[in-house]
Protein backbone atom coordinates (compact mmCIF):
# COMPACT_ATOMS: atom_id res chain seq x y z
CA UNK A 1 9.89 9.84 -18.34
CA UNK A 2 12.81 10.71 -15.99
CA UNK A 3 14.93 7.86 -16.71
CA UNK A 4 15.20 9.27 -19.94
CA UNK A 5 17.02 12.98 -18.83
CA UNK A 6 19.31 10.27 -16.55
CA UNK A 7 22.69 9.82 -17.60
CA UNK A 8 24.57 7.89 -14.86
CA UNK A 9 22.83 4.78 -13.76
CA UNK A 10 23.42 3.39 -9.80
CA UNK A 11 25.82 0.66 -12.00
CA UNK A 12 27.50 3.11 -13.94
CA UNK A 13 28.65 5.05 -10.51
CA UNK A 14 29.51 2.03 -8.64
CA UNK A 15 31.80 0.95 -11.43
CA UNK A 16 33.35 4.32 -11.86
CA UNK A 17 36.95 3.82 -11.49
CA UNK A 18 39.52 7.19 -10.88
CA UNK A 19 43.30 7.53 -11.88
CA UNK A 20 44.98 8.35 -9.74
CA UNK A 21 47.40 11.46 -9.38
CA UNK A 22 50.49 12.08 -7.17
CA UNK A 23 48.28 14.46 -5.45
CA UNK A 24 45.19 13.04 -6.30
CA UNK A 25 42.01 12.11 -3.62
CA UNK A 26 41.92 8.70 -1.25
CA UNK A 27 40.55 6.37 -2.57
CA UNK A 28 38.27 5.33 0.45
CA UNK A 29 36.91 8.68 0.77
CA UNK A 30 35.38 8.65 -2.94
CA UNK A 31 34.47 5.54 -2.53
CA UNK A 32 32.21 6.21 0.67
CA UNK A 33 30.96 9.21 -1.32
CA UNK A 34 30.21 7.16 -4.05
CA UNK A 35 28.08 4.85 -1.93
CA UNK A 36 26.26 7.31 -0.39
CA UNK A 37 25.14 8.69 -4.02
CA UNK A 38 24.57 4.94 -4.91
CA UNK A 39 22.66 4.84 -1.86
CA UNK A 40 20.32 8.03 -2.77
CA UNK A 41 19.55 6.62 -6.62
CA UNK A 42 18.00 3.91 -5.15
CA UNK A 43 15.80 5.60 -3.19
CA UNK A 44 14.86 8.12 -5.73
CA UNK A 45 14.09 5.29 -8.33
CA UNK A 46 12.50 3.11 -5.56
CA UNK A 47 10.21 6.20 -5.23
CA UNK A 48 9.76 7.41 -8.87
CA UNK A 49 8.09 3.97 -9.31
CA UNK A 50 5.88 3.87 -6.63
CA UNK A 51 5.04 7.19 -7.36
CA UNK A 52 4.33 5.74 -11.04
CA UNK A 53 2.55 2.89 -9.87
CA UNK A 54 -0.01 5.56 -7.97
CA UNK A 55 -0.28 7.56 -11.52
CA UNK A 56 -1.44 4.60 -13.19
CA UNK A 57 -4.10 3.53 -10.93
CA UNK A 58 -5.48 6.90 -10.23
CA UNK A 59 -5.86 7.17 -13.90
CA UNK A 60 -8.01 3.79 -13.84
CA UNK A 61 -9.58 5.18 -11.37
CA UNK A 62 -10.34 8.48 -13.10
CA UNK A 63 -11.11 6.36 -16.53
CA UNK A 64 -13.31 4.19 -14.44
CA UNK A 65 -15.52 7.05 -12.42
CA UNK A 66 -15.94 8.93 -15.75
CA UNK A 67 -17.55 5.87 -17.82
CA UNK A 68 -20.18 5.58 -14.30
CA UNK A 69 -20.58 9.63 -14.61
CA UNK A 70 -21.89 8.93 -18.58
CA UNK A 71 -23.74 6.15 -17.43
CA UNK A 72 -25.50 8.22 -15.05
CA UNK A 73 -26.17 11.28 -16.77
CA UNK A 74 -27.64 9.17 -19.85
CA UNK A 75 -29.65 7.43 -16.95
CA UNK A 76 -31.07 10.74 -15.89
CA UNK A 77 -31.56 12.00 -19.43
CA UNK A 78 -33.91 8.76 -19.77
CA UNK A 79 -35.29 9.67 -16.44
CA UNK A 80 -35.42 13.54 -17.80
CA UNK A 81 -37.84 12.58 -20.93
CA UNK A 82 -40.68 10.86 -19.09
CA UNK A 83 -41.03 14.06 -16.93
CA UNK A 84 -44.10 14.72 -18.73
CA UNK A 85 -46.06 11.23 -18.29
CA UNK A 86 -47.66 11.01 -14.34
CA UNK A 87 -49.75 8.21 -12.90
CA UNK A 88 -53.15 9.26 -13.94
CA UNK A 89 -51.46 9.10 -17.67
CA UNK A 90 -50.43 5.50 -17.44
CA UNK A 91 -53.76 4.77 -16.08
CA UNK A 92 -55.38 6.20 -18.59
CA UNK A 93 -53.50 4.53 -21.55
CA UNK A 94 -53.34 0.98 -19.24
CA UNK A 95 -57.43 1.63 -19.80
CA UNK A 96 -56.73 2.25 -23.44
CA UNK A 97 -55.40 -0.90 -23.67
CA UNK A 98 -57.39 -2.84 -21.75
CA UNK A 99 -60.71 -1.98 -23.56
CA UNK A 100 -58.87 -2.90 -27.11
CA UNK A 101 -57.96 -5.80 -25.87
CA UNK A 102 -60.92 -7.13 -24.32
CA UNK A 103 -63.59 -5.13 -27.05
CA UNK A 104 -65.10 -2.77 -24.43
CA UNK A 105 -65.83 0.28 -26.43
């Protein structure tokens, strides 16, 4: 994602090497502004993949709590279509039943 619109790596500044000029910078000073930089990458990468790590289980999360939401609305669709049917119903067919079975007509 990021990494890819990187183009110096923490290596690839801690390896940078300078020529140097007749009037060019010291040395020490670049290279304690180098280390400071090198310093920063490693936080920002250290917290790019935490923050990656976080994406990637809020999306299980979110995959996970979506499949229980279907679950749950098909559950109350089932619930949803024996509306209709009340006690004195199912007491009536159970007496259906019961006389077929035992010849009481």
């Amino acid at each position: 994602m990021f990494e890819d619109r990187r183009t110096l790596t923490e290596n690839d500044i801690y390896k940078k090497d300078f020529k140097f000029d007749a009037r060019g910078y010291r040395p020490q000073e670049v290279d304690q502004f180098l280390d400071i930089i090198i310093r920063d990458y490693k936080v920002s990468e250290n917290y790019e993949k935490k923050l990656l790590n976080e994406i990637k289980a809020l999306e299980n999360d979110n995959a996970r709590l979506q499949a229980e939401i279907r679950k749950l609305k098909a559950s109350l669709d089932i619930a949803g279509s024996n509306k209709g049917i009340t006690n004195v119903d199912l007491l009536k067919r159970i007496s259906d039943l019961e006389k077929v079975v035992y010849g009481e007509e």
